[in-house]
C-alpha atoms as a PDB file:
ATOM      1  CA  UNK A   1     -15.094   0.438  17.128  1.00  0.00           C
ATOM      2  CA  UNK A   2     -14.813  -0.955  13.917  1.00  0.00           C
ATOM      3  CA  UNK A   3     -11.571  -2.223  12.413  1.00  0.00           C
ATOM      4  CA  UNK A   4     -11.311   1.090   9.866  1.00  0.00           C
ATOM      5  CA  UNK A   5     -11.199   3.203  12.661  1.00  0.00           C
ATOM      6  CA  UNK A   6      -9.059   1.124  14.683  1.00  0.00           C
ATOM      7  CA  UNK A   7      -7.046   1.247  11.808  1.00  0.00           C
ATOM      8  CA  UNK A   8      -7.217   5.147  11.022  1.00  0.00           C
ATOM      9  CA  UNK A   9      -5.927   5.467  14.587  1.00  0.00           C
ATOM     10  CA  UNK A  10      -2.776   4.022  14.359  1.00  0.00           C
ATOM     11  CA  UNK A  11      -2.194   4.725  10.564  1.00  0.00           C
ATOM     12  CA  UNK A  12       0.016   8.256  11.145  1.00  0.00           C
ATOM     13  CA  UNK A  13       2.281   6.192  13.445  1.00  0.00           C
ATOM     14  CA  UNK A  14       2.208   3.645  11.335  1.00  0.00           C
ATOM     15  CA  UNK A  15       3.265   5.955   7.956  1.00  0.00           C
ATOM     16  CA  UNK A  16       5.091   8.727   9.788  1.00  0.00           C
ATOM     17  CA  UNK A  17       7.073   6.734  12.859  1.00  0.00           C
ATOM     18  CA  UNK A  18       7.156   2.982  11.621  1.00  0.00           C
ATOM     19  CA  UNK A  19       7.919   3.749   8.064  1.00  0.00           C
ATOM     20  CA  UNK A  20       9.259   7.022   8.434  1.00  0.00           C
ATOM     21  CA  UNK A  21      12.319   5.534   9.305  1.00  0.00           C
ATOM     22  CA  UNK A  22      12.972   3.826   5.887  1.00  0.00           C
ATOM     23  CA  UNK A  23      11.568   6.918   3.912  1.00  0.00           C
ATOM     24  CA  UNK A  24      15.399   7.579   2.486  1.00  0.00           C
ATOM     25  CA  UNK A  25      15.323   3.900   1.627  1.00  0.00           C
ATOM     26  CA  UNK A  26      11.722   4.181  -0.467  1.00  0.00           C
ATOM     27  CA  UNK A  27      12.941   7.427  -2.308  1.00  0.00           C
ATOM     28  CA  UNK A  28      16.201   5.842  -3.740  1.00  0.00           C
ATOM     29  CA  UNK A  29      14.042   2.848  -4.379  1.00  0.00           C
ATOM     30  CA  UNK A  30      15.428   0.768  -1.590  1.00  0.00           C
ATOM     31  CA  UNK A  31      14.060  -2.082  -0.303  1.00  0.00           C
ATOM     32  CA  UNK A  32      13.928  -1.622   3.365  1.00  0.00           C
ATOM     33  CA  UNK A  33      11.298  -4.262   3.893  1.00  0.00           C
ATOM     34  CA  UNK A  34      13.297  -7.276   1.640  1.00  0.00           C
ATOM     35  CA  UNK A  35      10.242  -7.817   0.062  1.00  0.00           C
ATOM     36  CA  UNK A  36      11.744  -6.956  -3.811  1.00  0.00           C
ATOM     37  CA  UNK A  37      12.820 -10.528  -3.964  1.00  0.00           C
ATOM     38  CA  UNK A  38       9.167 -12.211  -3.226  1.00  0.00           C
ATOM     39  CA  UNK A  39       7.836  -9.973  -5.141  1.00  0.00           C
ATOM     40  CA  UNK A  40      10.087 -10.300  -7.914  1.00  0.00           C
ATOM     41  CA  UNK A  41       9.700 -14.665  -7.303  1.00  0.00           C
ATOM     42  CA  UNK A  42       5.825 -14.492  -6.891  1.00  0.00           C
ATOM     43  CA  UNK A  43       4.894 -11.758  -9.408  1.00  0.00           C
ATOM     44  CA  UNK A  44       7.703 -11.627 -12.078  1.00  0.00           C
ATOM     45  CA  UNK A  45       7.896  -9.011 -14.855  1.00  0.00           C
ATOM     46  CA  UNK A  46       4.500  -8.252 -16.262  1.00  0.00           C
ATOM     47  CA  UNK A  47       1.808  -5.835 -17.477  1.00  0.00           C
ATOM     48  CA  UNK A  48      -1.517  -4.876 -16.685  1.00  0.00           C
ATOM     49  CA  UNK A  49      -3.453  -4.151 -13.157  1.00  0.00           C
ATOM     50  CA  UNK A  50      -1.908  -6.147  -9.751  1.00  0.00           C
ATOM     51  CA  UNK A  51      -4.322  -6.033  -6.574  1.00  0.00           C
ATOM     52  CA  UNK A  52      -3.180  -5.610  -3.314  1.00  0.00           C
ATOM     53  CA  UNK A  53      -5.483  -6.113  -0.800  1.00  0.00           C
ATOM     54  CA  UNK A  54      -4.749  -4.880   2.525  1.00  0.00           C
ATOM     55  CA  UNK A  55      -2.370  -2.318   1.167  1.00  0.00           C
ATOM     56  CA  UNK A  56      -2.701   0.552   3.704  1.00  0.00           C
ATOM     57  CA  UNK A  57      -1.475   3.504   2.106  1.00  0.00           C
ATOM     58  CA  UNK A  58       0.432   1.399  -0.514  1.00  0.00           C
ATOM     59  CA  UNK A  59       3.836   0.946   0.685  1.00  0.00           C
ATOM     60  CA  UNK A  60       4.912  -1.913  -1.607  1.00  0.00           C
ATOM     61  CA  UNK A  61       3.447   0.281  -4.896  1.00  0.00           C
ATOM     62  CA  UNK A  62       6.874   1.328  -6.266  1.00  0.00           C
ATOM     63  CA  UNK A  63       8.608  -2.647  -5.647  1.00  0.00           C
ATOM     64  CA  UNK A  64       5.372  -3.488  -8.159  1.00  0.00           C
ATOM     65  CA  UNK A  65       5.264  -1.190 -10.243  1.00  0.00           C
ATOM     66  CA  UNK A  66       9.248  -1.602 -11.229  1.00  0.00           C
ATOM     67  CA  UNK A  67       8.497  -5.279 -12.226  1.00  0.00           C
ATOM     68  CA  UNK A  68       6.459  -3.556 -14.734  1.00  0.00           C
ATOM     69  CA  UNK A  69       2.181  -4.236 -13.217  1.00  0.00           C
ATOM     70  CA  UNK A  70       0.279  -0.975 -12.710  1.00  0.00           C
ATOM     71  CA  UNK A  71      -0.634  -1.225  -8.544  1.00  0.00           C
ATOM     72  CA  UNK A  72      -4.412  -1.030  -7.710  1.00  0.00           C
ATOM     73  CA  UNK A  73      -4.954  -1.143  -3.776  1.00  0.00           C
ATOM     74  CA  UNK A  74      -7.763  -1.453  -1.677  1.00  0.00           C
ATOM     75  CA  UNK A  75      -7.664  -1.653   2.038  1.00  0.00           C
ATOM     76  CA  UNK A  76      -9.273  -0.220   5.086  1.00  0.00           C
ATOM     77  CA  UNK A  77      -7.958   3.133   4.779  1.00  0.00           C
ATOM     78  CA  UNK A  78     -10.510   3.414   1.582  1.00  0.00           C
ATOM     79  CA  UNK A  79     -12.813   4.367   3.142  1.00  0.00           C
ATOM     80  CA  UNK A  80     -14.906   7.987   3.529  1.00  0.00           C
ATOM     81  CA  UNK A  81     -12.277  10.038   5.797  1.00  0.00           C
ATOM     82  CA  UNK A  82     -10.259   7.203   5.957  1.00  0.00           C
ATOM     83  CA  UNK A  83      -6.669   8.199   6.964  1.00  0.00           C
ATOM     84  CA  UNK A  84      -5.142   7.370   3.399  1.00  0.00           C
ATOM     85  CA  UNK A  85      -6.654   9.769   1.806  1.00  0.00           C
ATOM     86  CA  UNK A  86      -4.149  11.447  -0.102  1.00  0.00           C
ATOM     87  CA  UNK A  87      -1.304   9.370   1.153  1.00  0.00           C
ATOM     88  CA  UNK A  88      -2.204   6.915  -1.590  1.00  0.00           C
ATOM     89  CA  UNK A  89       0.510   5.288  -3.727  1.00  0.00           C
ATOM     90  CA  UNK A  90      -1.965   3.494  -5.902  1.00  0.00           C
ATOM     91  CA  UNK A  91      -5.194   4.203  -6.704  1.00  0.00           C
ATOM     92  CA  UNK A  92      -7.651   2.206  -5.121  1.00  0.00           C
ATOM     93  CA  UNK A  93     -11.087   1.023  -6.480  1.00  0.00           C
ATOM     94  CA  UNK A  94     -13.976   3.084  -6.076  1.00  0.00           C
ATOM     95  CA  UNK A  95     -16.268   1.245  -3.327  1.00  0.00           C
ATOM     96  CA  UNK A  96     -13.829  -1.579  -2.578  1.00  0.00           C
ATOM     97  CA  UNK A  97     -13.569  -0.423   1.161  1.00  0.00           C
ATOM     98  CA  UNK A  98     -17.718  -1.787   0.873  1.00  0.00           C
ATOM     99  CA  UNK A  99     -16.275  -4.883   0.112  1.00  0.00           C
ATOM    100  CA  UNK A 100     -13.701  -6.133   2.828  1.00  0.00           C
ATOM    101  CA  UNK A 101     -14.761  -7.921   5.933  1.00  0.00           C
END
């Protein structure tokens, strides 16, 4: 099995029962992960494209784009059927699933 569809077959739990949880938190633009404050200490306010690689289906895309970076992601779930599709909260590369290990 290789590690995109290893991936792919935990991804609903992973977006509908691990995360699903905090959805209330990610719509009021909560930070149910405390990640706002490393992103906001490694990152800081800025402009332009910020890669995330490993992303999944881009959790962390609103904490980034409020400091003002536009989100790219690329991840395993990139790929063709991949279980993102259309759960994206950044756009991803075209190809860049080619390109991970």
């Amino acid at each position: 099995m290789t590690p995109a569809a290893a991936y792919d077959e935990i991804a609903d739990w992973y977006e509908n029962d691990f995360l699903g949880g905090w959805r209330a938190h990610e719509e009021t633009g909560g930070d149910p992960l405390g990640v706002g404050p490393v992103l906001r200490d490694l990152l800081g306010a800025g402009g332009g494209p910020c890669l995330e690689i490993g992303c999944g289906t881009g959790f962390h895309a609103a904490g980034v784009r409020a400091l003002g970076w536009r989100p790219v992601g690329v991840g395993l779930l990139d790929g063709p059927g991949g279980a993102g599709q259309g759960r994206r909260r950044a756009p991803a590369p075209a190809g860049a699933d080619a390109l991970l290990p």
